[in-house]
C-alpha atoms as a PDB file:
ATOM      1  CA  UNK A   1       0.000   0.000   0.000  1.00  0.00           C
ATOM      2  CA  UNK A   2       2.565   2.450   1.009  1.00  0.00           C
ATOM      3  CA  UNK A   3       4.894   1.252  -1.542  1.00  0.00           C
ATOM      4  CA  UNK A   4       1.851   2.121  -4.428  1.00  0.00           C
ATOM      5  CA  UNK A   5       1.327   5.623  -3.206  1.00  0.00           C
ATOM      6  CA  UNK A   6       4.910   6.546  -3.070  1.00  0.00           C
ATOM      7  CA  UNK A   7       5.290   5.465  -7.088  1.00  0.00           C
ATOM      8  CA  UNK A   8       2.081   7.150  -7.406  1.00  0.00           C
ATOM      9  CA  UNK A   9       3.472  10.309  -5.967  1.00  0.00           C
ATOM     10  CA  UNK A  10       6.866   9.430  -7.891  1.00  0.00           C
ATOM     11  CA  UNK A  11       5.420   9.401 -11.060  1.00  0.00           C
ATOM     12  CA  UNK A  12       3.299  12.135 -10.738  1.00  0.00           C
ATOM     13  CA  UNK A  13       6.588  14.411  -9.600  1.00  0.00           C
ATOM     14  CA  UNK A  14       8.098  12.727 -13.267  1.00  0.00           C
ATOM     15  CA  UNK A  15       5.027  14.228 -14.573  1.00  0.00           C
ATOM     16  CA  UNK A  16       5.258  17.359 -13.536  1.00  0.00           C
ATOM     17  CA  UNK A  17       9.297  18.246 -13.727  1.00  0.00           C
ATOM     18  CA  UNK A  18       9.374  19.319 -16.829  1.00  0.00           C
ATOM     19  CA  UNK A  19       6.790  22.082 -16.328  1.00  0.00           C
ATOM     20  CA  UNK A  20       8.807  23.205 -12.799  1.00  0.00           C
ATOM     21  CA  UNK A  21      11.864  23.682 -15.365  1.00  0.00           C
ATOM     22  CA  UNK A  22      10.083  25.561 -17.741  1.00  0.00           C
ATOM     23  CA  UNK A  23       9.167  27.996 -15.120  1.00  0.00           C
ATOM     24  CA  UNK A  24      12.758  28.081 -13.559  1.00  0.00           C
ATOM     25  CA  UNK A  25      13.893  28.823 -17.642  1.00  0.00           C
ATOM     26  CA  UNK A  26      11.336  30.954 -17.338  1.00  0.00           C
ATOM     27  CA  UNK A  27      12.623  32.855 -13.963  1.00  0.00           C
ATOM     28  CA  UNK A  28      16.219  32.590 -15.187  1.00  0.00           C
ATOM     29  CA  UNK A  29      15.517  34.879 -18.440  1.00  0.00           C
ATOM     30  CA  UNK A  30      13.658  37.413 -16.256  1.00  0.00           C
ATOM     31  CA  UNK A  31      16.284  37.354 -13.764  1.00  0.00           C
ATOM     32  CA  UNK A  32      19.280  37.881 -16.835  1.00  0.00           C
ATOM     33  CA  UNK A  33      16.864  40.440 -18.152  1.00  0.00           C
ATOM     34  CA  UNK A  34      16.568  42.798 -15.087  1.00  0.00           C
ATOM     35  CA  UNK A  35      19.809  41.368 -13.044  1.00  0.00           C
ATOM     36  CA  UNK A  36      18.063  42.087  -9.470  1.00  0.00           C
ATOM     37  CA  UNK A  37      19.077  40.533  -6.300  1.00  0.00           C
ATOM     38  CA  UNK A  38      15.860  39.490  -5.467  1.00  0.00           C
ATOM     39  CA  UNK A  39      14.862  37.714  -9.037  1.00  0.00           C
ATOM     40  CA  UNK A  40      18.576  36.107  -8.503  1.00  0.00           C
ATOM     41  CA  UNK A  41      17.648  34.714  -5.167  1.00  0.00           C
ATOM     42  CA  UNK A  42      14.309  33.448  -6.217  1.00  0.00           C
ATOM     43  CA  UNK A  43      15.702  31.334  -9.357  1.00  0.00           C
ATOM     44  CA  UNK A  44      18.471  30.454  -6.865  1.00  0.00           C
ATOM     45  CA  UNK A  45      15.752  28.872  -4.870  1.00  0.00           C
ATOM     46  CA  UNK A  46      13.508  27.342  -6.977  1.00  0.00           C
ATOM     47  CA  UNK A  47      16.587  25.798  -8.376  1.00  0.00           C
ATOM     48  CA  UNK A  48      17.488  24.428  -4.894  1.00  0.00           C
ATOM     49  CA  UNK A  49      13.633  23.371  -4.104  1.00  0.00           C
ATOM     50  CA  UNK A  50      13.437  21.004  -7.482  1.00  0.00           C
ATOM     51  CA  UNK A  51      16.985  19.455  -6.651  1.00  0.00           C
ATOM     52  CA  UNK A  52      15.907  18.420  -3.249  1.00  0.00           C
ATOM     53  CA  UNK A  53      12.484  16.753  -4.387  1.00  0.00           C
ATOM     54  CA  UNK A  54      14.274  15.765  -6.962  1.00  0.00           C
ATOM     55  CA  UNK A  55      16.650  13.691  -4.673  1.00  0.00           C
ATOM     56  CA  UNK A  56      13.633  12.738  -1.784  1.00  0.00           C
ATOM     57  CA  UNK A  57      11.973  11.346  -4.798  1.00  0.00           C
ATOM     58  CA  UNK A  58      14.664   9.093  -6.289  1.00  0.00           C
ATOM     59  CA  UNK A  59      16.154  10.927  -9.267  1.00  0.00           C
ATOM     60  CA  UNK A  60      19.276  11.244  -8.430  1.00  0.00           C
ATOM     61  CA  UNK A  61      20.690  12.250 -11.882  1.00  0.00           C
ATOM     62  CA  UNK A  62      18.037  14.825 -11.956  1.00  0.00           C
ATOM     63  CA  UNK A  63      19.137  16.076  -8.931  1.00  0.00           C
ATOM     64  CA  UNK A  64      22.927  16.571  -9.340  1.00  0.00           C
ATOM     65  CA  UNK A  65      22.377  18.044 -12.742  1.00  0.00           C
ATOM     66  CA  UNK A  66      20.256  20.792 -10.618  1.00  0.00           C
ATOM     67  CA  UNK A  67      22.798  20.760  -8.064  1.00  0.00           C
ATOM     68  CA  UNK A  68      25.523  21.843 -10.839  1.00  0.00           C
ATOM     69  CA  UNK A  69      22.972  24.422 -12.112  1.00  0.00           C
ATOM     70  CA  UNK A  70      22.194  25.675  -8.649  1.00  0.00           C
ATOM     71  CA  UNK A  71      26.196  26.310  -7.859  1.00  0.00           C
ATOM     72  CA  UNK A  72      26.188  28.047 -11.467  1.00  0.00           C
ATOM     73  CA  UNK A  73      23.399  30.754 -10.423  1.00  0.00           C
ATOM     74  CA  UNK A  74      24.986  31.004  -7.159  1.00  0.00           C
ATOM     75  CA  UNK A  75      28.105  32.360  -8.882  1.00  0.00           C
ATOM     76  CA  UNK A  76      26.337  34.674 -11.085  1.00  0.00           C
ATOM     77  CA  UNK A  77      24.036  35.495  -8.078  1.00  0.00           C
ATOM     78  CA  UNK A  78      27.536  37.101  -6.151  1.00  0.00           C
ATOM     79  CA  UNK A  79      28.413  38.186  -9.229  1.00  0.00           C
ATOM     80  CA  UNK A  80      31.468  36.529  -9.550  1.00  0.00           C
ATOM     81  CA  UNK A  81      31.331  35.211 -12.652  1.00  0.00           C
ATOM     82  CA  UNK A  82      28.615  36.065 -15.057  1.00  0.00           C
ATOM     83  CA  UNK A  83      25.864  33.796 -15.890  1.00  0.00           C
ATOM     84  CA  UNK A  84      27.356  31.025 -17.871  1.00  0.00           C
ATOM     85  CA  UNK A  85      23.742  30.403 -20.683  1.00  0.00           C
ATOM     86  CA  UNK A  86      25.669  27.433 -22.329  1.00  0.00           C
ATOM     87  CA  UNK A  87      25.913  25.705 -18.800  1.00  0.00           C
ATOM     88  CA  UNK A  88      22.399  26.803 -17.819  1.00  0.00           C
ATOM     89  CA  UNK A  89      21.404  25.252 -20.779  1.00  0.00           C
ATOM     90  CA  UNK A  90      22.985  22.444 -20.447  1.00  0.00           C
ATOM     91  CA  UNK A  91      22.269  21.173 -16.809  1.00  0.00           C
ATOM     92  CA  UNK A  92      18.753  21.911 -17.647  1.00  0.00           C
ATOM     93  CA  UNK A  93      18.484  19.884 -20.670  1.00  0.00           C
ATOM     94  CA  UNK A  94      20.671  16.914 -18.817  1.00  0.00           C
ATOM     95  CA  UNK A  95      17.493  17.300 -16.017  1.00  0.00           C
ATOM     96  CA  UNK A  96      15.072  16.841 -18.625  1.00  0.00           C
ATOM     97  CA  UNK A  97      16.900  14.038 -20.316  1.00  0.00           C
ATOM     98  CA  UNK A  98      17.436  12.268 -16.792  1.00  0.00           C
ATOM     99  CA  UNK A  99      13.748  11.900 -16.393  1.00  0.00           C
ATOM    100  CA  UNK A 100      13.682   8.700 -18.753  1.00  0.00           C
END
């Protein structure tokens, strides 16, 4: 019983990913557009949310690609490097592709 709702709630969460990156693309563009601290910190989180469910629900690979984007906006986030778009690109498409 427990085992059935989990991969219930698993699945759905494989479901749904791909629409929670969309919006963090989304976020991310707004963010490079108007380079606030506060549209920074907010794709910094959202990117930081969808790695840990990613990881509580058993995608691993989803999750470290997310936890290579999230140290990427960090960066550009202190402004120590600039926002790397190849990279972003990247770890997000790797996400998507981990999903199976």
């Amino acid at each position: 019983m427990l085992e059935e709702k989990l991969a219930t709630l698993r699945e759905s969460y494989r479901r749904t990913l791909p629409g929670h990156l969309d919006a963090l693309r989304a976020k991310l563009a707004a963010a490079r557009q108007g380079r606030s601290e506060a549209a920074w910190a907010e794709v910094v989180r959202l990117a930081h949310r969808l790695k840990g469910t990613a990881g509580s629900y058993g995608f691993d690979a989803v999750a470290a690609e997310l936890e290579a984007l999230e140290g990427i906006l960090e960066r550009a986030a202190r402004e120590e490097t600039p926002a790397d778009g190849e990279a972003i690109d990247l770890a997000l498409a790797r996400a998507r592709a981990s999903l199976g």
